[in-house]
C-alpha atoms as a PDB file:
ATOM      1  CA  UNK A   1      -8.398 -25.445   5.742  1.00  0.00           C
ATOM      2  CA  UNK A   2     -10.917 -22.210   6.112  1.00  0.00           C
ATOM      3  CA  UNK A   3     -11.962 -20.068   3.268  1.00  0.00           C
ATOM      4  CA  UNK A   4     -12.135 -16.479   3.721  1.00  0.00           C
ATOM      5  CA  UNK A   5     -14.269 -14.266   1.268  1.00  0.00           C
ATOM      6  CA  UNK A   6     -14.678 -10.490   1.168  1.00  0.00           C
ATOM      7  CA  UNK A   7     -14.060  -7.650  -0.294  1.00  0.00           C
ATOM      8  CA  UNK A   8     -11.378  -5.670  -0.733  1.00  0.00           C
ATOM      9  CA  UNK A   9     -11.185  -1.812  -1.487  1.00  0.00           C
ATOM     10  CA  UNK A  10      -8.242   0.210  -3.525  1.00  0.00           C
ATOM     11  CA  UNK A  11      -8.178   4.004  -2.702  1.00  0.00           C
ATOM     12  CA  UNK A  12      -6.367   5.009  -5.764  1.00  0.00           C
ATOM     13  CA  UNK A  13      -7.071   8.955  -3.841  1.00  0.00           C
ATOM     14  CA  UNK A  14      -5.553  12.225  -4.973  1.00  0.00           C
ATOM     15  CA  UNK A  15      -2.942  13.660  -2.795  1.00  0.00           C
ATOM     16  CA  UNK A  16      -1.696  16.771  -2.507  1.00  0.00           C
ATOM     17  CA  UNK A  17       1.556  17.332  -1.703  1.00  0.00           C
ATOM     18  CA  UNK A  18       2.448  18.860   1.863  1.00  0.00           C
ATOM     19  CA  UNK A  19      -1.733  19.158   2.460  1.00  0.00           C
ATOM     20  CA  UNK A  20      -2.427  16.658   5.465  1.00  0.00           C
ATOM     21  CA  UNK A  21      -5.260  18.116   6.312  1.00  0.00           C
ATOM     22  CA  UNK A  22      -6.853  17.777   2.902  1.00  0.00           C
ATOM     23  CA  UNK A  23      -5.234  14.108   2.469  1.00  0.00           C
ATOM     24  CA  UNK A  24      -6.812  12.961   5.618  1.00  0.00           C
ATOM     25  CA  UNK A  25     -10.354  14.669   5.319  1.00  0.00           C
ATOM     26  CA  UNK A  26     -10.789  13.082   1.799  1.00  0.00           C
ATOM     27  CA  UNK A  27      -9.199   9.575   3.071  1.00  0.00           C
ATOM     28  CA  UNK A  28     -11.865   9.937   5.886  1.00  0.00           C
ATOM     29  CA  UNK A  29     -14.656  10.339   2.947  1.00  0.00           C
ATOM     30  CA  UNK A  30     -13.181   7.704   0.393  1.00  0.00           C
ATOM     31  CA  UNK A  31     -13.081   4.928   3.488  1.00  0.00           C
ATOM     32  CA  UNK A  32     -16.509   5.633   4.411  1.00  0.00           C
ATOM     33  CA  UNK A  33     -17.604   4.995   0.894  1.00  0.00           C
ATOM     34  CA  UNK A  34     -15.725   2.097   0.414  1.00  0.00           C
ATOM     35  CA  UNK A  35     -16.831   0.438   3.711  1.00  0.00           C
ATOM     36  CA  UNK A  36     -20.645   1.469   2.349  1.00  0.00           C
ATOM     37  CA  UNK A  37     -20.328  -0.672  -0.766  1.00  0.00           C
ATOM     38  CA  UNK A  38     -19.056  -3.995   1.704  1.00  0.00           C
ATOM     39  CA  UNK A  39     -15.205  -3.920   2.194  1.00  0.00           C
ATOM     40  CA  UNK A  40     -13.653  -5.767   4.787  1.00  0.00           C
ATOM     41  CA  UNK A  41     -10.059  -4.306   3.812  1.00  0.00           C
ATOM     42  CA  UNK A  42      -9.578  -0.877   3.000  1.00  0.00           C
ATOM     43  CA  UNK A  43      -5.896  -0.127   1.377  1.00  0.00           C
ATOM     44  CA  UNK A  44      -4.502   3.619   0.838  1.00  0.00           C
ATOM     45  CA  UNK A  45      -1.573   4.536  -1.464  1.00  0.00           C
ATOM     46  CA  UNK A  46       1.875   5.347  -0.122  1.00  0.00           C
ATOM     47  CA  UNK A  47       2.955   8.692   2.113  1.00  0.00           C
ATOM     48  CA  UNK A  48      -0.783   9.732   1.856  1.00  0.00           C
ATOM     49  CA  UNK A  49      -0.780  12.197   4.514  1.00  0.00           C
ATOM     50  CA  UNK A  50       2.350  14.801   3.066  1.00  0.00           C
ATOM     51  CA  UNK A  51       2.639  12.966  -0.447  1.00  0.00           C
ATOM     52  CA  UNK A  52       5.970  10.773  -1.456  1.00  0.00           C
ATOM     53  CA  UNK A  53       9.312  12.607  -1.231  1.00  0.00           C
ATOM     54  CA  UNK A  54       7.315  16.236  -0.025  1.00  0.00           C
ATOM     55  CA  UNK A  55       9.936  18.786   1.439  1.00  0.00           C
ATOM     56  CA  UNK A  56       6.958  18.942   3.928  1.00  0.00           C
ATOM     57  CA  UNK A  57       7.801  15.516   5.320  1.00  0.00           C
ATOM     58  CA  UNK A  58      11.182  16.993   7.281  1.00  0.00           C
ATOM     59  CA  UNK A  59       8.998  19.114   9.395  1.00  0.00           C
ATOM     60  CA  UNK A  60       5.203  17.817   9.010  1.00  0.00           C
ATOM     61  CA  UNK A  61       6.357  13.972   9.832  1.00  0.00           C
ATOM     62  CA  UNK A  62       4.269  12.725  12.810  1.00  0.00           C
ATOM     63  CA  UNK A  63       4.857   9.272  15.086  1.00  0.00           C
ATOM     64  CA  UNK A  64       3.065   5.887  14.794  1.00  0.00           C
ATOM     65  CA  UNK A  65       0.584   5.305  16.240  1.00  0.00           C
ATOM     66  CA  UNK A  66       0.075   8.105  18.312  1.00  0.00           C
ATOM     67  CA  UNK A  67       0.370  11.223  15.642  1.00  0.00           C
ATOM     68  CA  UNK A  68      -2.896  12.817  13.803  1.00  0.00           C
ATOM     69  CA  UNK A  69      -2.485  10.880  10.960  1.00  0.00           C
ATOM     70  CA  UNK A  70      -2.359   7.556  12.138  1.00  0.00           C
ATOM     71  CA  UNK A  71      -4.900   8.108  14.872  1.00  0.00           C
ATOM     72  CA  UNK A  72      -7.618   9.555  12.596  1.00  0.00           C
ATOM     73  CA  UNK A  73      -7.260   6.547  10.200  1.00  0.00           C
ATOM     74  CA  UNK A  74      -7.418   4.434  13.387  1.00  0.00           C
ATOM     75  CA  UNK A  75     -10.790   6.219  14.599  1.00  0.00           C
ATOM     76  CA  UNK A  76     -12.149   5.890  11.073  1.00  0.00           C
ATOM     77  CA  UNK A  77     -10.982   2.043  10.767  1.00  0.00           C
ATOM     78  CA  UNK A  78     -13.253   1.321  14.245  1.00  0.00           C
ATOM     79  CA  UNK A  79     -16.111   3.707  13.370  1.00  0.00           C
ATOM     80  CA  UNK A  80     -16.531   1.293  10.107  1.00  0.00           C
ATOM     81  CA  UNK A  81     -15.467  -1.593  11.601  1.00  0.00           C
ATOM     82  CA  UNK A  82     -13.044  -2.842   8.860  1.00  0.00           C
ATOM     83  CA  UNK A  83      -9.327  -3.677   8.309  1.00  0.00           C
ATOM     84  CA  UNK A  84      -7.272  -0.442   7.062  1.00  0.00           C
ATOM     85  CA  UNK A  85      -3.981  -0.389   5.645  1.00  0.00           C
ATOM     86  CA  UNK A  86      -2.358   2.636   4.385  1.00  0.00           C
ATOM     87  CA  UNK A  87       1.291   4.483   3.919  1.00  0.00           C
ATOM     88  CA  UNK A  88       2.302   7.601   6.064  1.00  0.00           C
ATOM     89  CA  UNK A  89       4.866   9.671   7.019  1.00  0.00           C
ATOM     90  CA  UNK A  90       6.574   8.564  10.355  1.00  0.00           C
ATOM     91  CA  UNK A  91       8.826  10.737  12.642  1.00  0.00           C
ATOM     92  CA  UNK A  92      10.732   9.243  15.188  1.00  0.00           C
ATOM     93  CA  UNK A  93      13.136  10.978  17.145  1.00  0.00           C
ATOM     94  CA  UNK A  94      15.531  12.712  14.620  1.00  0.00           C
ATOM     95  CA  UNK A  95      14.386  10.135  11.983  1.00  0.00           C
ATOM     96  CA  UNK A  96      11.856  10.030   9.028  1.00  0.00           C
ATOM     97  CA  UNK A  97      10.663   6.960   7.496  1.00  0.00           C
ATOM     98  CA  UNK A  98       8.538   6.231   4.814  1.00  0.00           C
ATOM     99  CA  UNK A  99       6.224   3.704   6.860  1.00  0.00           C
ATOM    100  CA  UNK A 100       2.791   2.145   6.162  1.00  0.00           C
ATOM    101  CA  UNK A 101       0.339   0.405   8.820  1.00  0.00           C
ATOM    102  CA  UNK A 102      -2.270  -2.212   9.002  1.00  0.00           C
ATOM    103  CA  UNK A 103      -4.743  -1.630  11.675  1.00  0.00           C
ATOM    104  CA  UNK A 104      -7.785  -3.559  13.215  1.00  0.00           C
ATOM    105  CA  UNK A 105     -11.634  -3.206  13.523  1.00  0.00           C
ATOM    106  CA  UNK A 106     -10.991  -1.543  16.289  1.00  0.00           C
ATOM    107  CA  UNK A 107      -8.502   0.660  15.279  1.00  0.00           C
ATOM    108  CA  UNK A 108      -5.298  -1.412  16.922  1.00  0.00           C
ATOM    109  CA  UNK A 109      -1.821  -1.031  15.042  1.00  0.00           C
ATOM    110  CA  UNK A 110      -1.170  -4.860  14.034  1.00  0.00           C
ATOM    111  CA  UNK A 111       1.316  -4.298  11.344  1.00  0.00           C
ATOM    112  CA  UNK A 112       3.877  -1.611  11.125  1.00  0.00           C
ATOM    113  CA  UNK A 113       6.244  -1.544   8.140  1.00  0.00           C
ATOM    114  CA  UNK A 114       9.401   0.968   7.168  1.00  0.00           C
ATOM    115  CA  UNK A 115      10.362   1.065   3.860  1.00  0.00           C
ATOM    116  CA  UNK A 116      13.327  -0.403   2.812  1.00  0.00           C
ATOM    117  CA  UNK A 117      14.291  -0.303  -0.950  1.00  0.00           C
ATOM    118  CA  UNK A 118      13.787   3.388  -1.011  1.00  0.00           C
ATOM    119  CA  UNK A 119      14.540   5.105  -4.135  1.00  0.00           C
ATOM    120  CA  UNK A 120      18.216   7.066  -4.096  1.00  0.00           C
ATOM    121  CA  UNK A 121      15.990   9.953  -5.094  1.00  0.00           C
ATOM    122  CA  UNK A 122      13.791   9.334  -1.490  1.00  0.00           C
ATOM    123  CA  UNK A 123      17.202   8.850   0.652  1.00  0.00           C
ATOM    124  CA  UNK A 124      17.705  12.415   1.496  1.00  0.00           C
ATOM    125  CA  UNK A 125      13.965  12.368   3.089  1.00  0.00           C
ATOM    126  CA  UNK A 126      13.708   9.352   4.868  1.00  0.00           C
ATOM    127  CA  UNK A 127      15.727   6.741   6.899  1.00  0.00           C
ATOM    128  CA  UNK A 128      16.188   2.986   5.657  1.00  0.00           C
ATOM    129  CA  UNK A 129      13.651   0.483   7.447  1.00  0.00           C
ATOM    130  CA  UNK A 130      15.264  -2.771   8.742  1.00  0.00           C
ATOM    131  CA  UNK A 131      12.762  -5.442   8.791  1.00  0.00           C
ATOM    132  CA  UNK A 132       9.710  -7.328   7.430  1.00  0.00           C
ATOM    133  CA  UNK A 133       6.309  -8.027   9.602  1.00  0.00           C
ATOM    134  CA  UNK A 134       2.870  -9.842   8.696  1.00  0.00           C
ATOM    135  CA  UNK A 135      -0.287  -9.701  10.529  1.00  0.00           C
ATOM    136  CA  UNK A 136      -2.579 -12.573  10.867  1.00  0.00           C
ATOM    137  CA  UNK A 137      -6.382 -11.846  10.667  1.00  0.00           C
ATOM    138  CA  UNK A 138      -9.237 -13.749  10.112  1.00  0.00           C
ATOM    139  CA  UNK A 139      -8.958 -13.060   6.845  1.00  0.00           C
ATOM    140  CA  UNK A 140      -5.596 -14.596   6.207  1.00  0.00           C
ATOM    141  CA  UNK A 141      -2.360 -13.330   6.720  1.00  0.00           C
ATOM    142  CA  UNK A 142      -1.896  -9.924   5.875  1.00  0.00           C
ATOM    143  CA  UNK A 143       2.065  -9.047   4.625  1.00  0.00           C
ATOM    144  CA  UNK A 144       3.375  -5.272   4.362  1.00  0.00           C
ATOM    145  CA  UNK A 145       5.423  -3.755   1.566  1.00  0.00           C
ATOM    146  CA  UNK A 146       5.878  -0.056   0.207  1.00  0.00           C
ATOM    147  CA  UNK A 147       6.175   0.666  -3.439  1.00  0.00           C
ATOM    148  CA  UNK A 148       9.880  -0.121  -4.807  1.00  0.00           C
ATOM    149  CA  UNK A 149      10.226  -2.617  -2.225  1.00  0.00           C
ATOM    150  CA  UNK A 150       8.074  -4.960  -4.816  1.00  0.00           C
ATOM    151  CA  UNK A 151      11.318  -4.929  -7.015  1.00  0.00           C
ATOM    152  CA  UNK A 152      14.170  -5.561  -4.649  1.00  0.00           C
ATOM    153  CA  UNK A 153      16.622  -7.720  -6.150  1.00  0.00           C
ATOM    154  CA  UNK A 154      15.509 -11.103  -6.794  1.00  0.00           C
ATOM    155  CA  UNK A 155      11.815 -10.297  -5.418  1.00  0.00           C
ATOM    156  CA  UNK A 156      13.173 -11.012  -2.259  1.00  0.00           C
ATOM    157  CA  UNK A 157      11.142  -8.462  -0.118  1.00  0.00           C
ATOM    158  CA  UNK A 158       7.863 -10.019  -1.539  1.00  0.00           C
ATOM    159  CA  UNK A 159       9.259 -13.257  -1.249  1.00  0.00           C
ATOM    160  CA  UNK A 160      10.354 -13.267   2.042  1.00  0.00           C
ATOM    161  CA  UNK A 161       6.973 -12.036   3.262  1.00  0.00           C
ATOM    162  CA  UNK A 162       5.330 -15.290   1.620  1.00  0.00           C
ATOM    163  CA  UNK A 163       7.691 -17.336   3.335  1.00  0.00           C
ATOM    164  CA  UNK A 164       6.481 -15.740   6.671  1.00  0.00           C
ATOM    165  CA  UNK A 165       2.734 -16.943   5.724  1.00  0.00           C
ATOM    166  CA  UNK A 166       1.394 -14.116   4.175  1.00  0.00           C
ATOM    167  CA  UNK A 167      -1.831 -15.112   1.870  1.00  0.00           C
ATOM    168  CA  UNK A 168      -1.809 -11.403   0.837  1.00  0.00           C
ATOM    169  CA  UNK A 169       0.688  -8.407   0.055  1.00  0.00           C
ATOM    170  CA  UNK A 170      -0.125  -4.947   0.543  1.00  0.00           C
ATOM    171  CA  UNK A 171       2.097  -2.310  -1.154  1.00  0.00           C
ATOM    172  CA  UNK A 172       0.797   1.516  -0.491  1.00  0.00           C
ATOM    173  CA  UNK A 173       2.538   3.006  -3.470  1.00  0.00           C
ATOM    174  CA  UNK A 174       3.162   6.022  -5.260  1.00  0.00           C
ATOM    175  CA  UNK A 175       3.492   5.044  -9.055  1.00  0.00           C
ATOM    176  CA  UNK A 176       4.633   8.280 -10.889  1.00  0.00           C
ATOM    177  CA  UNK A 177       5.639   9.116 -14.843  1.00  0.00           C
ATOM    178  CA  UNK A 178       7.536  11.834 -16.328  1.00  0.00           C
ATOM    179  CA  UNK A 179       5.034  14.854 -17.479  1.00  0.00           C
ATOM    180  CA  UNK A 180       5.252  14.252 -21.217  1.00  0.00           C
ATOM    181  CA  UNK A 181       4.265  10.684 -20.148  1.00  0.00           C
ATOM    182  CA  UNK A 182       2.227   9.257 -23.001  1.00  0.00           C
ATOM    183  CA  UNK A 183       0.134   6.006 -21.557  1.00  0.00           C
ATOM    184  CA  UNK A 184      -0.761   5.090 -25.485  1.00  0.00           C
ATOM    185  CA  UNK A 185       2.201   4.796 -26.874  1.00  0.00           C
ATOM    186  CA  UNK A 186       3.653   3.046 -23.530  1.00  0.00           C
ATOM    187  CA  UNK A 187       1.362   1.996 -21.242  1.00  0.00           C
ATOM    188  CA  UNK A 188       2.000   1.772 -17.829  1.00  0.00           C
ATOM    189  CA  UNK A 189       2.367  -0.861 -15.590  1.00  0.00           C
ATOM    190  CA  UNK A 190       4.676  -3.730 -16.700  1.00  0.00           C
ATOM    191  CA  UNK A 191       7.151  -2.953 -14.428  1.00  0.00           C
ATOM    192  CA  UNK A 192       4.888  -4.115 -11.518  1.00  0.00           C
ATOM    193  CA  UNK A 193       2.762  -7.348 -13.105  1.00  0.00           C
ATOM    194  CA  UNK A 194       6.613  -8.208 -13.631  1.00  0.00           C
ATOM    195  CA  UNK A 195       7.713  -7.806 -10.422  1.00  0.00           C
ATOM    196  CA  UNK A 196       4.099  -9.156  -9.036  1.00  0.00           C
ATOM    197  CA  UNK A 197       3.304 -12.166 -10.891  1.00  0.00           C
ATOM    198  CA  UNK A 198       6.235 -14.606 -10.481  1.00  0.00           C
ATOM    199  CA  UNK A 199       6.069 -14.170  -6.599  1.00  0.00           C
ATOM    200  CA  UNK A 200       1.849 -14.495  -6.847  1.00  0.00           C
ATOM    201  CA  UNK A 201       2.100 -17.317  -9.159  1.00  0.00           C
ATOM    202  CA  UNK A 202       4.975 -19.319  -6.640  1.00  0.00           C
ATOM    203  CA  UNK A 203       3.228 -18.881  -3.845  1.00  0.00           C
ATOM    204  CA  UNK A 204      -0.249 -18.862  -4.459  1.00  0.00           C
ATOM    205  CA  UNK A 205      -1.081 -15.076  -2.607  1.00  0.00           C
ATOM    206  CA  UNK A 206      -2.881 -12.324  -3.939  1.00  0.00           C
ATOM    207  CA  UNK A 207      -0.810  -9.245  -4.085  1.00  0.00           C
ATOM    208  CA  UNK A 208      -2.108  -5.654  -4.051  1.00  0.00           C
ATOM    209  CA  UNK A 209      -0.673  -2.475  -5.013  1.00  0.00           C
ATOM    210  CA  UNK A 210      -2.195   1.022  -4.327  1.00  0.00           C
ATOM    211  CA  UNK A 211      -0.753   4.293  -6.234  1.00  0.00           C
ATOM    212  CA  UNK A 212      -2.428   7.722  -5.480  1.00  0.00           C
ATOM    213  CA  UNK A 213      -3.088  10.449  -8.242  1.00  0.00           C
ATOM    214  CA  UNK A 214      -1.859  13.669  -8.488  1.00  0.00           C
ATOM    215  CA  UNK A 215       0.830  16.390  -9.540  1.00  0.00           C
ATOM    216  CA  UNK A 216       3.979  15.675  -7.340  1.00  0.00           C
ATOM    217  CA  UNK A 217       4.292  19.233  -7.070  1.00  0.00           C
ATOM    218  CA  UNK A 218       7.820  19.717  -5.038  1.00  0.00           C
ATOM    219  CA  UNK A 219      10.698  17.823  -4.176  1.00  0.00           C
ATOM    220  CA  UNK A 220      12.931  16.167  -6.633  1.00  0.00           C
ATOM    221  CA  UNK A 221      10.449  14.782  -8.684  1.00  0.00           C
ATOM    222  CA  UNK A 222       8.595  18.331  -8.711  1.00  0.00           C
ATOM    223  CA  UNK A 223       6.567  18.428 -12.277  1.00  0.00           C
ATOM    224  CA  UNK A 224       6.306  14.401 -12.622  1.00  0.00           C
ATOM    225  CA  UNK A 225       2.712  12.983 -12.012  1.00  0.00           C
ATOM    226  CA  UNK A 226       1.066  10.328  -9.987  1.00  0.00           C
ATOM    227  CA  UNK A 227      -1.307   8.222 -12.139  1.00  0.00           C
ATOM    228  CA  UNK A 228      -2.781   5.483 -10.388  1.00  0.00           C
ATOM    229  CA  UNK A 229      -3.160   2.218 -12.710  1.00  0.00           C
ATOM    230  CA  UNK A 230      -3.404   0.189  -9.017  1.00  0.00           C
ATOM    231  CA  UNK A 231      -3.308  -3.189  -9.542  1.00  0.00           C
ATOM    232  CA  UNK A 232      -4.154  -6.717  -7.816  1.00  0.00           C
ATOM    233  CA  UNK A 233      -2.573  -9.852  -9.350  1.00  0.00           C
ATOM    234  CA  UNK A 234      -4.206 -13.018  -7.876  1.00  0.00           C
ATOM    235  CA  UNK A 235      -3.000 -16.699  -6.423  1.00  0.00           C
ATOM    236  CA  UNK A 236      -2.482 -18.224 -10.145  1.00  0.00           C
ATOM    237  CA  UNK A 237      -0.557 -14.762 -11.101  1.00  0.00           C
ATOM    238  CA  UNK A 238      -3.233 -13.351 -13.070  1.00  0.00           C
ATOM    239  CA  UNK A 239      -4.093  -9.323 -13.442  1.00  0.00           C
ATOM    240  CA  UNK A 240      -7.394  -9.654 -11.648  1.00  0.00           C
ATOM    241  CA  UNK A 241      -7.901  -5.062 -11.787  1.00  0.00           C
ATOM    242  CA  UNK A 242      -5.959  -2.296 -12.943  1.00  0.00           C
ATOM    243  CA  UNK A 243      -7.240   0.802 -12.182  1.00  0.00           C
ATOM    244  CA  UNK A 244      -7.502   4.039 -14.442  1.00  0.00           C
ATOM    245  CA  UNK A 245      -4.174   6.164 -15.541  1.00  0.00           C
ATOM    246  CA  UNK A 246      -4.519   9.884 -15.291  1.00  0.00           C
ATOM    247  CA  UNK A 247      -3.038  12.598 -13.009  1.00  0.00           C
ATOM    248  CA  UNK A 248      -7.068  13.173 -12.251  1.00  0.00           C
ATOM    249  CA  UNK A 249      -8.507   9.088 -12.322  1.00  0.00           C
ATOM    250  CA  UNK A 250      -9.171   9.346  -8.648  1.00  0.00           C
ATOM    251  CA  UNK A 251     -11.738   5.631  -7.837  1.00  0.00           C
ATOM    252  CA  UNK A 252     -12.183   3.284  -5.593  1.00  0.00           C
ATOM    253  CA  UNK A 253     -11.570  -0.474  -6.755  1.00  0.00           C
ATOM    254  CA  UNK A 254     -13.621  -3.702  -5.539  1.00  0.00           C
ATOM    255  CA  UNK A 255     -12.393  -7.113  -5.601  1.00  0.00           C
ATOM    256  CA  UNK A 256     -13.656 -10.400  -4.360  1.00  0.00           C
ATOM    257  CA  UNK A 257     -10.615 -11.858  -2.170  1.00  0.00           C
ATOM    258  CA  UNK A 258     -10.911 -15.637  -1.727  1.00  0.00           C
ATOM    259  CA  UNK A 259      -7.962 -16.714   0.672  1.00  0.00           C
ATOM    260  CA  UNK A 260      -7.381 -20.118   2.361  1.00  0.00           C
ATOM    261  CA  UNK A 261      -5.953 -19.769   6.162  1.00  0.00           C
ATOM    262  CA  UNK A 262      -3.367 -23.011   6.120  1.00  0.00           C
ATOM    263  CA  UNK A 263      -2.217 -24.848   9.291  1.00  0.00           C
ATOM    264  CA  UNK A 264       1.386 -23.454   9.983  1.00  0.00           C
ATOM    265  CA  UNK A 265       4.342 -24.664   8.262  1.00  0.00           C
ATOM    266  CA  UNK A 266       7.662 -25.667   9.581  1.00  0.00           C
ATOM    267  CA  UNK A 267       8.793 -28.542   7.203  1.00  0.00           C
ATOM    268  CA  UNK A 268       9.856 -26.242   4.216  1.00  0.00           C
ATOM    269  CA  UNK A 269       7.613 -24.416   1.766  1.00  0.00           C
ATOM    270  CA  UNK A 270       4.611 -26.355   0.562  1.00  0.00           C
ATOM    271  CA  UNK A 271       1.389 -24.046  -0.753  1.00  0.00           C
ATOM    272  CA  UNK A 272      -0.034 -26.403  -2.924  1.00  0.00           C
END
């Protein structure tokens, strides 16, 4: 068995709703910094280019891989030489999806993911996605979620991704709260160390979730805010970061990834 150490970055970035030009130029800046301090993996929060459920993505919706937004992450993934994975907005043909990407050192697409337990809120913007993918790296295998898919019934989104050999998830995510929202009195993020840590702790894989900041400020969840709180639960299904909560806690997270590539499997599940 090989052991794999580096480090891993979480964009928790502001996004502004229907601004891809802004959204890209300060992605551009954050994965410079973060590939600066040492990261290997870079990982940007869901629909980062138009914003999550944007009126904008109907008309501003580009294709993978070849559209601005994917191919500007792409140059900046080879100019920095690291892994990038981050959500966008995908047109193709008469279809949007809500899609998210994992790309090489050299820019390549290797993973490619459609979202699939949308939100009934997100229907009206984008199609359903119909299937699960992994991509295997030399550091580990890399499996691709968005957001809600985390809770599917019965974790079986997550779940099934482990039983394709993924040693870590990656969930580009847009984690929002009502605007009288108060994080004292209820703080955020049980729903997703609920839905993370039974699947981490079964299956011995880091998972990582990314949420932008920011006013959502159209769409049907026009007035609601983005907070952040990003979060990585490790192998043994401990919180190993959560990241700041506030409409304006725009950071950049670092953790220490230790993953084990495993011979493949094909005599049922075994990970310890």
């Amino acid at each position: 068995m090989k052991h794999m150490n580096f480090e891993m970055a979480l964009v928790q970035m502001f996004v502004t709703g229907g601004d891809k030009r802004r959204n890209l130029a300060r992605a551009e800046e954050l994965i410079a910094e973060a590939a600066a301090h040492g990261s290997h993996l870079v990982v940007l929060p869901e629909a980062m280019d138009l914003g999550w459920t944007h009126p904008s993505s109907r008309t501003a919706a580009e294709p993978i891989p070849h559209g601005e937004p994917c191919r500007r992450l792409a140059e900046s993934a080879a100019c920095h030489g690291i892994f990038l994975c981050a959500g966008l907005t995908e047109r193709c043909g008469d279809h949007v999806f809500n899609s998210a990407v994992i790309l090489g050192k050299s820019g390549e697409l290797l993973c490619f993911h459609r979202k699939i337990n949308e939100l009934e809120i997100g229907h009206p913007f984008y199609a359903q996605g119909d299937r699960l993918n992994v991509a295997r790296t030399e550091l580990g295998t890399l499996g691709l979620m968005i957001c809600a898919d985390g809770f599917a019934k019965d974790h079986v989104l997550s779940r099934s991704l482990c039983y394709m050999g993924a040693d870590i998830l990656l969930s580009p995510s847009a984690w929002a709260v009502p605007a009288d929202h108060d994080n004292q009195t209820d703080p955020y993020g049980a729903i997703w160390k609920d839905a993370y840590q039974p699947v981490a702790r079964e299956f011995s894989v880091w998972i990582a979730g990314v949420s932008n900041v920011g006013p959502i400020n159209d769409g049907p969840w026009g007035g609601r805010k983005c907070i952040g709180c990003s979060l990585v639960v490790g192998p043994d299904g401990a919180e190993v970061v959560q990241g700041p909560y506030g409409v304006d806690a725009e950071t950049i997270l670092y953790v220490d990834v230790k993953t084990v590539k495993r011979p493949a499997r094909g005599d049922g599940w075994s990970r310890h």
